[in-house]
Structures are given as C-alpha cells and as structure tokens.
Protein backbone atom coordinates (compact mmCIF):
# COMPACT_ATOMS: atom_id res chain seq x y z
CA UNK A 1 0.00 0.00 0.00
CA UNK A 2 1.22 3.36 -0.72
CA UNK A 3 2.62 5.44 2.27
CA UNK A 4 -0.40 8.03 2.09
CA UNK A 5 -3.57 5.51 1.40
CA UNK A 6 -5.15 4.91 4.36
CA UNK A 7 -5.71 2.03 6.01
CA UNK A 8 -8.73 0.10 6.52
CA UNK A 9 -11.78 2.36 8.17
CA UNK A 10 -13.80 0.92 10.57
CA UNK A 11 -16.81 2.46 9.18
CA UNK A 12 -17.58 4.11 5.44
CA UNK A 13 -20.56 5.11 3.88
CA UNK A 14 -21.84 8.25 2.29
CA UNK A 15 -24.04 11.38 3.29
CA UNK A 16 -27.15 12.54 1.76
CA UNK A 17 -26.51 16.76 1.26
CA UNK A 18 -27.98 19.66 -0.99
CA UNK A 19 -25.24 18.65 -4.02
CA UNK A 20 -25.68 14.97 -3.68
CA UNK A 21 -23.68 11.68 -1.98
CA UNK A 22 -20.38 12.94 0.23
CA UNK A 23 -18.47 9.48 0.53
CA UNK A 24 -17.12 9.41 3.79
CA UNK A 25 -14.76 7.10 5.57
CA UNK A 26 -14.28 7.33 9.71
CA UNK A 27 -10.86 5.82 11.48
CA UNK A 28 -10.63 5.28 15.36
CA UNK A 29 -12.68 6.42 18.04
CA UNK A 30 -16.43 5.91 18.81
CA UNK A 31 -19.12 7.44 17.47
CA UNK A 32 -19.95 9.19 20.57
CA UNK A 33 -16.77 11.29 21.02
CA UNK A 34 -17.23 14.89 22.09
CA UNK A 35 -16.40 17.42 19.53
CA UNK A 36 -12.61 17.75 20.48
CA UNK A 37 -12.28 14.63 20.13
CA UNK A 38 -13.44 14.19 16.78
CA UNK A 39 -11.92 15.39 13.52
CA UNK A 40 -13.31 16.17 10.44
CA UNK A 41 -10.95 16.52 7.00
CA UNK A 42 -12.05 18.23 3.93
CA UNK A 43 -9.32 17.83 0.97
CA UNK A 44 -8.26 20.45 -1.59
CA UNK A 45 -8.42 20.71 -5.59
CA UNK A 46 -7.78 17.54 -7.62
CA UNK A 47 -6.94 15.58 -4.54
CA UNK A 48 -9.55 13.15 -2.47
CA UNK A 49 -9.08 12.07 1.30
CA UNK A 50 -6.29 9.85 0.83
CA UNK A 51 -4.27 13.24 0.87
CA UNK A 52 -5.04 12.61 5.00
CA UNK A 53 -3.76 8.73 4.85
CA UNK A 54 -0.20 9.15 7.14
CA UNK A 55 -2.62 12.09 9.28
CA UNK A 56 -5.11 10.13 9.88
CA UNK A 57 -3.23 6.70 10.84
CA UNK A 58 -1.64 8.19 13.31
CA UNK A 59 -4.43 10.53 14.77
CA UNK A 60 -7.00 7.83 14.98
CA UNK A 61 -4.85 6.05 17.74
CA UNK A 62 -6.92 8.81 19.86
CA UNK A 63 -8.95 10.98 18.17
CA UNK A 64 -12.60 9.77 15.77
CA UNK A 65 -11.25 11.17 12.29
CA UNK A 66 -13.73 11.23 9.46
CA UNK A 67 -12.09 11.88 5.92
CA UNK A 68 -14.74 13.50 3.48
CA UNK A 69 -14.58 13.12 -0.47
CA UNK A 70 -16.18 16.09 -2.03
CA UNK A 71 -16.65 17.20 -5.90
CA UNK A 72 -13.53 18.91 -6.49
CA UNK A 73 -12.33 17.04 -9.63
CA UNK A 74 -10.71 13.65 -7.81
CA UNK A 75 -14.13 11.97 -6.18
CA UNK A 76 -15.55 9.18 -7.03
CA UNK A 77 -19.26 9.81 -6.26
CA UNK A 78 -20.43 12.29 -9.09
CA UNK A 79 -23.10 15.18 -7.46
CA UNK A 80 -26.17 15.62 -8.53
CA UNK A 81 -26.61 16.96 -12.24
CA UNK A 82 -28.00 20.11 -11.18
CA UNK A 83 -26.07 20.89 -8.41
CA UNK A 84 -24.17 24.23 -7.88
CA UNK A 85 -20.61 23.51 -6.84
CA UNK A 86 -19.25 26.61 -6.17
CA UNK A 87 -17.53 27.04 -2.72
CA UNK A 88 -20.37 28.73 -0.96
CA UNK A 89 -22.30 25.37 -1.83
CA UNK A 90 -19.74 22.71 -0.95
CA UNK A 91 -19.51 24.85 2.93
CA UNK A 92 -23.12 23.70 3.25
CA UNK A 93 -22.89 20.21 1.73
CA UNK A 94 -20.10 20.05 4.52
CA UNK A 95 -22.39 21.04 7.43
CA UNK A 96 -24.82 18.86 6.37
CA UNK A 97 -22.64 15.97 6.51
CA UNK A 98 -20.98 16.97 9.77
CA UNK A 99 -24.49 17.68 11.55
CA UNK A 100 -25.10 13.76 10.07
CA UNK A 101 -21.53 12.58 11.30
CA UNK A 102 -20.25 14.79 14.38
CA UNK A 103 -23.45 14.43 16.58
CA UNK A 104 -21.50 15.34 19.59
CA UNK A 105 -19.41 18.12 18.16
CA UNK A 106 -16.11 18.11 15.42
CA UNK A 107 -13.00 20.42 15.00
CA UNK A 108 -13.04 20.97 11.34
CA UNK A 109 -9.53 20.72 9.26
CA UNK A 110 -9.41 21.93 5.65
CA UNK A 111 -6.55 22.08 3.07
CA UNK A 112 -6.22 23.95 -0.22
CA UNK A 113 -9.76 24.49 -1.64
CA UNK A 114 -10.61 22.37 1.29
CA UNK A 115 -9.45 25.41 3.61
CA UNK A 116 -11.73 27.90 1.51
CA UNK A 117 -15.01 25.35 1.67
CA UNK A 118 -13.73 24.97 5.59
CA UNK A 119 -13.15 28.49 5.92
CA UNK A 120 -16.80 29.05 4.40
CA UNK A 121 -18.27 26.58 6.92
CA UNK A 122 -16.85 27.37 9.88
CA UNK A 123 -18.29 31.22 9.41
CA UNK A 124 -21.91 30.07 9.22
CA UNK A 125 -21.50 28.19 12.86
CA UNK A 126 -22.40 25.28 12.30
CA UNK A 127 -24.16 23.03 15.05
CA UNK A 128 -20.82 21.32 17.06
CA UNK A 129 -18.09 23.31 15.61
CA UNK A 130 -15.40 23.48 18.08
CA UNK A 131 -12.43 24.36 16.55
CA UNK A 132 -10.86 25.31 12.91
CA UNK A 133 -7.92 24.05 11.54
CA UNK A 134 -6.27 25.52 8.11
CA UNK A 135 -3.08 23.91 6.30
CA UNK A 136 -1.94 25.72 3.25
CA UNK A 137 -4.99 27.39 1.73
CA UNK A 138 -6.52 30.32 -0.74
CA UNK A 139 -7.08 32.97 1.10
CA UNK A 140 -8.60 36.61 0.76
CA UNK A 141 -7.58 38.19 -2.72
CA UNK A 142 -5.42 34.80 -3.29
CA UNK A 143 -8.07 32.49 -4.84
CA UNK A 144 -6.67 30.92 -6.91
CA UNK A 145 -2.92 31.42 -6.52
CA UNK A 146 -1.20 32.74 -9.72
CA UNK A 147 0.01 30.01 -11.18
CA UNK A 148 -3.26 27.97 -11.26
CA UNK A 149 -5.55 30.81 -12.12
CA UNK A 150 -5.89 29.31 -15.57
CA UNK A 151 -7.80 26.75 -14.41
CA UNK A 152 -10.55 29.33 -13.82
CA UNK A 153 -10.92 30.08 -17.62
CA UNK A 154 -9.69 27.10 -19.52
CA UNK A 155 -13.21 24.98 -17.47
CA UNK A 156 -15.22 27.15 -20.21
CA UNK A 157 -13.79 25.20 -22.91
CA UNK A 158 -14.87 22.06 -24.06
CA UNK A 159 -12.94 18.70 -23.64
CA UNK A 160 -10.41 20.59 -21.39
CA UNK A 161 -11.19 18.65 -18.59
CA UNK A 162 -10.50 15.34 -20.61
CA UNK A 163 -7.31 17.27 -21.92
CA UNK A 164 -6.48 17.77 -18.02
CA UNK A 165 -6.39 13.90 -17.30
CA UNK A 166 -4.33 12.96 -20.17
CA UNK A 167 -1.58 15.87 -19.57
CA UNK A 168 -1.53 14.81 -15.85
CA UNK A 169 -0.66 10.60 -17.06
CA UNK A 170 3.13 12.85 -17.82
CA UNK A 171 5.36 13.13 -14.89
CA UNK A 172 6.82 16.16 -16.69
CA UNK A 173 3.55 18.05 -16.94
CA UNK A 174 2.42 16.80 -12.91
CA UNK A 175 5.97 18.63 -11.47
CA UNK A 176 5.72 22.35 -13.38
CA UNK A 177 4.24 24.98 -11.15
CA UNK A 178 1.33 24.81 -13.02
CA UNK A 179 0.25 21.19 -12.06
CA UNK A 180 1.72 20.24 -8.81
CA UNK A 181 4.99 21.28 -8.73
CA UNK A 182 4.46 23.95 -5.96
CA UNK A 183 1.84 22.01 -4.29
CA UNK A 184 3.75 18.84 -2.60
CA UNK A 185 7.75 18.51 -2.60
CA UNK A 186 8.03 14.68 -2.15
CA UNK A 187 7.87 12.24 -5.19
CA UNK A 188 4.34 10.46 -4.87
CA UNK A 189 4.30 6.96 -5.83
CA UNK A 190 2.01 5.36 -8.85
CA UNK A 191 -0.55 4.57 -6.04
CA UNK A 192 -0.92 7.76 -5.10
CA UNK A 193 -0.76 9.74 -8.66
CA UNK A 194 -4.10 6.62 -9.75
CA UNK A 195 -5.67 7.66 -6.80
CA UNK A 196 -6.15 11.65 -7.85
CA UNK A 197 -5.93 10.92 -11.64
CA UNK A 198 -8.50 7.69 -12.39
CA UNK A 199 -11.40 9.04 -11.09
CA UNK A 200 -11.41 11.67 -13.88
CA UNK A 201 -12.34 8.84 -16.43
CA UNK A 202 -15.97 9.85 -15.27
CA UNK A 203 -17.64 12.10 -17.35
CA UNK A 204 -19.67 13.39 -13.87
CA UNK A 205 -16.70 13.71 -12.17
CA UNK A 206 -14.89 15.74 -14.81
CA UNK A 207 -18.42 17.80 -14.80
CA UNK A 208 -18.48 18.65 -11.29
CA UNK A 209 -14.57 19.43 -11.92
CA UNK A 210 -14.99 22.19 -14.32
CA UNK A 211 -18.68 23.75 -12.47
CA UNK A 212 -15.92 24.41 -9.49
CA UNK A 213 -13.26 26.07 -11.34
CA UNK A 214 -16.02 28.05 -13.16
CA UNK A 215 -17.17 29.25 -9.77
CA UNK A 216 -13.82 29.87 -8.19
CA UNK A 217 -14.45 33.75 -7.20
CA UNK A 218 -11.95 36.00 -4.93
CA UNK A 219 -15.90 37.06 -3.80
CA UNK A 220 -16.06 34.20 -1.51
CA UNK A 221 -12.21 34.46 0.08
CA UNK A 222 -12.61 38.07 0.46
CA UNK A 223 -16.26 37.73 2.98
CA UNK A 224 -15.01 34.37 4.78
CA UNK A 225 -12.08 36.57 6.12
CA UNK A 226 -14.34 39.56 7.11
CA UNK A 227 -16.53 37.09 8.28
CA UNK A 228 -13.38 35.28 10.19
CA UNK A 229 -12.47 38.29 12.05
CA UNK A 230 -15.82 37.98 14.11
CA UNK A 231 -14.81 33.86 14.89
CA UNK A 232 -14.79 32.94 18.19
CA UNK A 233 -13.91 29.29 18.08
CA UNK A 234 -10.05 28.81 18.20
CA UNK A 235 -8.86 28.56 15.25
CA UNK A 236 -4.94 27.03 14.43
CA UNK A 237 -3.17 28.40 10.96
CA UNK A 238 -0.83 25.28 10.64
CA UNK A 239 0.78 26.45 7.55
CA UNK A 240 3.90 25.43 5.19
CA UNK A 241 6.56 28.15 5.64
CA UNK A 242 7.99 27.80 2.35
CA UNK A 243 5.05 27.73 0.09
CA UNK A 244 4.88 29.55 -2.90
CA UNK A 245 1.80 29.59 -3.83
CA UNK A 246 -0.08 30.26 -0.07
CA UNK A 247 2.71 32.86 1.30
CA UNK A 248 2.46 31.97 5.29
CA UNK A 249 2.38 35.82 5.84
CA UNK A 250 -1.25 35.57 4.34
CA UNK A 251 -2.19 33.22 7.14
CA UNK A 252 -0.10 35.53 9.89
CA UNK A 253 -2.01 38.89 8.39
CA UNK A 254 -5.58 37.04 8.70
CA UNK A 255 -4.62 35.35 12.22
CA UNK A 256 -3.89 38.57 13.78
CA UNK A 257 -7.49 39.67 12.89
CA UNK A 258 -9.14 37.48 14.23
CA UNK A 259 -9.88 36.92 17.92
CA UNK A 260 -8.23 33.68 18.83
CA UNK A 261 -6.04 32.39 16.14
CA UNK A 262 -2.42 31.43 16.23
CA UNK A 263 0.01 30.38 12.92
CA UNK A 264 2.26 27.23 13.44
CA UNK A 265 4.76 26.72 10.58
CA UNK A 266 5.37 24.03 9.25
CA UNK A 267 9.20 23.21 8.34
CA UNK A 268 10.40 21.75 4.50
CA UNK A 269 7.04 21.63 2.97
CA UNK A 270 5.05 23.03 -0.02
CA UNK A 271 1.37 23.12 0.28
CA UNK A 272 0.34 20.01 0.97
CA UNK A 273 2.21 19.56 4.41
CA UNK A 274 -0.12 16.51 5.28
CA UNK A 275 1.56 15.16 2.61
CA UNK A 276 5.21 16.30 2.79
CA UNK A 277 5.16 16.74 6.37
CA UNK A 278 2.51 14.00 7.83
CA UNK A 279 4.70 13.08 10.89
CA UNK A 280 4.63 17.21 11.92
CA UNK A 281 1.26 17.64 10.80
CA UNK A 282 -0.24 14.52 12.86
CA UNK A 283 1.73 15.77 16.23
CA UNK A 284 0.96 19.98 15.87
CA UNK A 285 -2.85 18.47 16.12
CA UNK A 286 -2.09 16.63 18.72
CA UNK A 287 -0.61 19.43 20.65
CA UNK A 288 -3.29 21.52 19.50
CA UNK A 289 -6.47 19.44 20.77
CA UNK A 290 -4.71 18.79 24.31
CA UNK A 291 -4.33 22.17 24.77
C-alpha cells in the first residue's frame, strides 16, 4: 500500500446533502466522542481524502477522524446533475454531513480548496463546531494562486477537462508549477498519482470538476475573512513556511485579525504539508487538541 492511502476504516458510507452523496470514511474512536475529540478533513483541488492517509493513521490512535470526499475534480461519487458547486455550496454540503456525522461536536480541518469550503463553513457556525484548523490554503484576494488561475478560464472550454487527465498521465507536466509542482515537494508513488488521476475517467466527475473552477471567485475568500475576524472558536493556521503559492504571511495577516487564532509553521514543505510533512502535521494536532 502506498505510504499516504489509508488504512482500513472501521466504518464508510456516504451522506445525503444539498449537491448529492459525500463518501465518507471514519478511522478510530467511537461514534460518541465529544467534539474535540473528533476530527473532520475536507481535501483540496484535484486531490480526495487519501491526501489525510499518514494524518489520519496516526491521529485515529486517539482521536474519531472522518475523511470526506467532495466534488472537487478527484471523487468518485459524481453530485447531482444540477447541483451548484461553487464554494459557498460545498460549505453547506459540509455542514450537512458533519451535523449527520459529528453528533456530539467536530473540530473541522481543511486544506487547499478544502481550507476555503472549511473556511466558508466554519463562518456560518455550524451546530458542534469546536475548533478550525487551516493547512496551506486560498485565502482573501489569493483564490486561486497565480500560477493555477488558468484553471478558472480554460473549465469554459470544451474537452479541457479530458485534456487535463491525459496531460496529468506525464510526470513532466504533474511537477511544473502549473500542475503540482508547488503544491507537494516529495515524489508520490504510482498509487498515489491513480488515486487523484483515475477518477477523472468519469464524465460526472470531470463535470463537477470544471462547475468548481467556473465558480472559483476571490468574492467568496474576500467575505469568509471579514466574516473570520468575528470567529470565536479557536482557530490554528498550521501552515507550510515555504510555500509559494499560499505565502504563510497571508495566514499571519488574517490570524492577527481574528480573535483567537495562532500560525504554526510548518518546516520543508510546499502546500500540501499533510503530505510532505505528515509526521509534523499529525503531532501539531495533537498538541493543539490537548491544549
């Protein structure tokens, strides 16, 4: 098994929400944990929640962790046909599945687009939000970073999305800055590379794909920081310090704003630090949650 799949959950299944289906797959605890002790992971853009795998091994030794899969390009439960899937959206499909899945409460962790759709979540207080954890995310005017703001414009034209999965079969194309060469600084294996490329065979899939990226609007990262600054809940930045493409003074500026929020960097990472970094990751939550 690759290094970042996760292993077996003791429970999976999938929850009924305004866009359609979230698969969702729990590790550890009981079902009756209170809401510290119970985490909730939302994944980024053309990723799914084996992103958490090394995370979530070695949290669920004492924590509930649910891993969510929602449409953002590498799912493998299509949403509904009519659905809107713009970030706003996806924040409620989230609370709907956590009121179904966190009965006693949930900190919620988000990554990449996950961080935005957590971000967006976490400001409309949902029932049992304790806590709000961000890796590496879009934030404020940076949504989406530079380099990947094509994305945005090229989901208007047809067969791009099929165009997408072919290019991303290249290992040459997958490391330019433009792929996911600034996103995670390890090598991933074959494993890992199937497990965000084969589910855009789907023709739903690579639908829901390109409604995101059509949505994608600096709109929605500007309000979810206004909104953040009026947060209560404790809320942890944990944040790759050499990232190009989320600048960890972005997280510092919006931390200080808000009314309990700290930044904890995280060392010899790009983006996806839960990736690159699982070990530091796993332990900063720890510390976190037993604070």
């Amino acid at each position: 098994m690759s290094r970042n799949l996760t292993s077996e959950p003791v429970a999976t299944g999938s929850a009924e929400t305004r866009i359609g289906l979230l698969r969702w797959r729990e590790y550890g605890g009981p079902r009756e944990a209170a809401g510290e002790r119970t985490l909730l992971f939302v994944h980024g853009l053309l990723t799914n929640s084996d992103v958490w795998g090394e995370v979530v091994q070695n949290l669920s030794q004492d924590f509930r962790c649910i891993t969510l899969d929602i449409p953002l390009g590498s799912h493998t439960i299509p949403a509904r046909e009519d659905a809107a899937l713009n970030v706003a959206e996806l924040a409620q499909a989230v609370n709907e599945a956590a009121e179904q899945l966190c009965p006693h409460g949930f900190t919620l962790i988000g990554s990449d687009t996950g961080g935005v759709v957590s971000q967006l979540a976490a400001v409309q207080e949902p029932t049992g939000l304790k806590r709000l954890v961000l890796l590496s995310c879009d934030t404020e005017k940076n949504f989406l970073p530079l380099p990947l703001r094509y994305l945005q414009y090229v989901a208007y034209i047809p067969g791009t999305m099929q165009a997408l999965r072919a290019a991303l079969h290249l290992g040459w194309v997958r490391r330019l800055p433009i792929a996911f060469g600034w996103l995670v600084k390890r090598e991933l294996d074959a494993a890992e590379w199937n497990s965000i490329i084969a589910p855009l065979k789907n023709a739903g899939v690579r639908r829901d794909l390109a409604k995101v990226l059509k949505g994608i609007s600096v709109k929605y990262t500007v309000q979810s920081a206004r909104d953040l600054e009026r947060f209560e809940h404790p809320t942890l930045f944990l944040w790759a310090d050499t990232t190009k493409l989320f600048p960890i003074e972005n997280a510092r500026r919006l931390a200080t704003r808000m009314p309990d929020a700290h930044v904890v960097p995280v060392p010899e990472s790009y983006a996806f630090s839960q990736l690159d970094q699982p070990e530091f990751v796993a332990n900063a939550l720890r510390e976190e949650l037993a604070g």
